[in-house]
Protein backbone atom coordinates (compact mmCIF):
# COMPACT_ATOMS: atom_id res chain seq x y z
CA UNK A 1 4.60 117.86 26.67
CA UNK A 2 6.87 120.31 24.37
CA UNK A 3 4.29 122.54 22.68
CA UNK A 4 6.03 125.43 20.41
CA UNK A 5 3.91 128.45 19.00
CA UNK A 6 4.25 132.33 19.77
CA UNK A 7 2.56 134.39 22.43
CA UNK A 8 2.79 137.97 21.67
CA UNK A 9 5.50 137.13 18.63
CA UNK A 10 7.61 135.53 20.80
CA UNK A 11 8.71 132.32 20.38
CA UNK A 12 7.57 129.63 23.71
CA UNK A 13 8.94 126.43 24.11
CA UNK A 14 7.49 125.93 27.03
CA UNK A 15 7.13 121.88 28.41
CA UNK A 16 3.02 122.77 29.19
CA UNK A 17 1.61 120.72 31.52
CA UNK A 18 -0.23 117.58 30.10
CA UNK A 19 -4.36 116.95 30.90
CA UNK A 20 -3.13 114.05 34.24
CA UNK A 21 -0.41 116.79 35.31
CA UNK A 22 -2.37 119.59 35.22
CA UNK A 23 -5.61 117.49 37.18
CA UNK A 24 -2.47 116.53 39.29
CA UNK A 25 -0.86 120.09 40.01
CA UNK A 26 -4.85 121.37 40.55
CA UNK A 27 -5.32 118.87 43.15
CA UNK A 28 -2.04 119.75 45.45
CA UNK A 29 -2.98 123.09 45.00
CA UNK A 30 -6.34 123.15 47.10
CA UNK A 31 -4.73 120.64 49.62
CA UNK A 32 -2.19 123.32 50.34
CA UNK A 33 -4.87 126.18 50.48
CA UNK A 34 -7.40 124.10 51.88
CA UNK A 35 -6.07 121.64 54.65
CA UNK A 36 -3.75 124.58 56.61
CA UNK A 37 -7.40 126.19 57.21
CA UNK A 38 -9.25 123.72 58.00
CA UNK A 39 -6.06 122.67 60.73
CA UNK A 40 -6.26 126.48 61.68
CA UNK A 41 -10.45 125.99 61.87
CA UNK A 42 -10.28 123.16 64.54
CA UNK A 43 -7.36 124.73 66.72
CA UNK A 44 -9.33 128.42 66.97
CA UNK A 45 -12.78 126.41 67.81
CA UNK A 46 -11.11 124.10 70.17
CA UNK A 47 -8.34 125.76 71.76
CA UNK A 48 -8.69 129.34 70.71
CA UNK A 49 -5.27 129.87 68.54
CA UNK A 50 -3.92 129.42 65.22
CA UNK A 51 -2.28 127.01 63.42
CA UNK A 52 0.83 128.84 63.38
CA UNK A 53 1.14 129.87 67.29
CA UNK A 54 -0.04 125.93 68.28
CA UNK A 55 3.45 124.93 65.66
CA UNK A 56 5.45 127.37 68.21
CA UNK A 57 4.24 125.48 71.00
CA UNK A 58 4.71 122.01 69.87
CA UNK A 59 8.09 122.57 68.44
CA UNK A 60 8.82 124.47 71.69
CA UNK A 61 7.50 121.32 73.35
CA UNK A 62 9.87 118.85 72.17
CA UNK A 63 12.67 120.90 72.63
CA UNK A 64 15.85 120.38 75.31
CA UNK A 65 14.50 122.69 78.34
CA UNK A 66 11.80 123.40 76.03
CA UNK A 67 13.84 126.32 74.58
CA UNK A 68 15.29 127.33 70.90
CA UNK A 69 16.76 130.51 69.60
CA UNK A 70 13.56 132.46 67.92
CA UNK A 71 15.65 132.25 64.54
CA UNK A 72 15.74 128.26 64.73
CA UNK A 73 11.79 128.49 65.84
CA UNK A 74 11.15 130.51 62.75
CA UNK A 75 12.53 127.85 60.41
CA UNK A 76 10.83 124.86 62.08
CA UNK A 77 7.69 126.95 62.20
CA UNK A 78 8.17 128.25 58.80
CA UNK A 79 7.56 131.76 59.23
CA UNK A 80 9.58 134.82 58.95
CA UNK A 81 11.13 136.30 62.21
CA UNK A 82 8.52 139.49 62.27
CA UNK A 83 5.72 136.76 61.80
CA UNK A 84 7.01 134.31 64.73
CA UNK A 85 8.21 138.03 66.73
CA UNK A 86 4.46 138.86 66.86
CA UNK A 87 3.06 135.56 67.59
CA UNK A 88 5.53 134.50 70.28
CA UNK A 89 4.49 137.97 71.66
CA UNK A 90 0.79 136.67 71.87
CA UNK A 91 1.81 133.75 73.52
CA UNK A 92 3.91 135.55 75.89
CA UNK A 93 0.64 137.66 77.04
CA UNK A 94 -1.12 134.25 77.44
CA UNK A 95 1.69 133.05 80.37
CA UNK A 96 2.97 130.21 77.51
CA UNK A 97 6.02 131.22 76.16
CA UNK A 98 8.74 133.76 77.51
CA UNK A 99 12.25 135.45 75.58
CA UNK A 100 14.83 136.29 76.95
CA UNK A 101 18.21 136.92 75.26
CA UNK A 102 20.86 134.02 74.89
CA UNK A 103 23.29 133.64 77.51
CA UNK A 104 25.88 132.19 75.02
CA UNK A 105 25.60 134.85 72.69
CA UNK A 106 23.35 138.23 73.49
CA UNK A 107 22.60 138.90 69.27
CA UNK A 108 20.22 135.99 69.71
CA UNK A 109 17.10 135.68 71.87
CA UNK A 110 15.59 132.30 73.17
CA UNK A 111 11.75 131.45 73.44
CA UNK A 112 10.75 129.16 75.89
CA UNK A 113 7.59 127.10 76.39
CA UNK A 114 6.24 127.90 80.45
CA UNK A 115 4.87 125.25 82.60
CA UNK A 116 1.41 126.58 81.65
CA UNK A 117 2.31 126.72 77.87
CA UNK A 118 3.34 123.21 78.07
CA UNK A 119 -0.34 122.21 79.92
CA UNK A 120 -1.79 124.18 76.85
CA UNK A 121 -0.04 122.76 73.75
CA UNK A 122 -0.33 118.80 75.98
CA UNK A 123 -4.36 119.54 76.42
CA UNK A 124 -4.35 120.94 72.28
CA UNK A 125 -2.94 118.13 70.82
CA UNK A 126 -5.30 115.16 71.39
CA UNK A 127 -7.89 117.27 68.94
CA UNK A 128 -5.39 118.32 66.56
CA UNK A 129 -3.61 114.69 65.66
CA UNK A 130 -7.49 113.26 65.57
CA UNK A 131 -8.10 116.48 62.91
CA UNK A 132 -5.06 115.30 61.47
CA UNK A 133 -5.45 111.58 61.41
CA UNK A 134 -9.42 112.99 60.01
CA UNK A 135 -7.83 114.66 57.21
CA UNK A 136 -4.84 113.12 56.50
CA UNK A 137 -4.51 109.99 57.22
CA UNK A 138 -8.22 108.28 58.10
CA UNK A 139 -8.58 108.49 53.66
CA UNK A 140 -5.21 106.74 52.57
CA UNK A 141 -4.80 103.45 51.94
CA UNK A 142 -2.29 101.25 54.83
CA UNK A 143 0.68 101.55 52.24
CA UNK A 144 -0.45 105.38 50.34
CA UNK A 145 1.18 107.59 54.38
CA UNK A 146 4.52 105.92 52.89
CA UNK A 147 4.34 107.10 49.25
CA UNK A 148 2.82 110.82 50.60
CA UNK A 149 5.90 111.25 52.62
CA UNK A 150 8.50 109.88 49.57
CA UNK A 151 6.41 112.27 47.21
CA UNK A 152 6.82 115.25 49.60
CA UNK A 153 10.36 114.35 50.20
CA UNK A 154 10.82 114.69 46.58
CA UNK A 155 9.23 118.15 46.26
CA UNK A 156 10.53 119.05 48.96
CA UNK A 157 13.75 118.29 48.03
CA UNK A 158 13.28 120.30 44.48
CA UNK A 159 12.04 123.43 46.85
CA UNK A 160 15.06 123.36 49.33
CA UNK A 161 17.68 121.06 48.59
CA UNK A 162 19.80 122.54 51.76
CA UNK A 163 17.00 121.54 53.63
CA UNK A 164 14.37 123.79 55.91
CA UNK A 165 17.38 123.98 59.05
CA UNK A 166 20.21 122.66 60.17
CA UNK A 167 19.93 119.66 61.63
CA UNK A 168 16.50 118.75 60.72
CA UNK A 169 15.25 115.55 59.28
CA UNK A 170 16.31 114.49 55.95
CA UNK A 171 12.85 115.05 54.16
């Protein structure tokens, strides 16, 4: 919706956001403020750490030798290197995760999921997909998980158009 007027004598032409929009905008808001804590709520009761260090693990997890440059880890984890620097080094006091520099090139330094950090993010993540499935999935509809991930995709795709990493999945 195009409303003109003036705000402070200046002219605005700004598109406002209709009444269903704005409702719309409101709602995605609080999921994205809301759902990451309630994910983080589960993971410190149940396995005592955050959302954030149990996304190092997991990505970690899945990884060839269970290893990945930290700077790769930060995108997939979406945090900044200090962030994922001081988590990894929480992990690495737990026996889960160790660095050590790159052997193919020294600038970067790998983190690697341990034996033991593997046991922790395989005995984790039975209570996190059901807190998932709980909040996510268990209220759509059979066909709405398809739209939710094409209506991501689309913001997503409006956010970063390069995409989070190389080589990660089209969104």
């Amino acid at each position: 919706m195009q409303v003109a007027g003036t705000i402070g004598g200046v002219s605005d032409e700004t598109p406002w956001l209709d009444q269903d929009e704005q409702n719309t905008w409101l709602t995605l808001f609080s999921v994205l403020t809301r759902l990451p804590g309630s994910l983080d709520n589960q993971l410190q009761r149940d396995a005592g750490i955050n959302l954030f260090e149990y996304m190092i693990l997991a990505a970690l997890s899945v990884q060839p030798e269970r290893r990945m440059r930290m700077s790769m880890l930060a995108a997939i984890s979406e945090g900044s290197l200090p962030r994922l620097s001081q988590a990894v080094g929480r992990l690495e006091k737990r026996g889960w995760v160790l660095r050590s520099p790159d052997p193919e090139d020294g600038r970067y330094t790998l983190a690697t999921l341990t034996d033991e950090g593997f046991e922790k993010v395989a005995a984790t993540a039975p209570g996190h997909v059901a807190e998932v499935r709980r909040l996510v999935f268990d209220p759509l509809t059979k066909a709405q998980p398809r739209q939710l991930h094409d209506i991501c995709g689309r913001i997503m795709r409006a956010v970063d158009p390069a995409g989070p990493y190389p080589g990660a999945r089209p969104y």
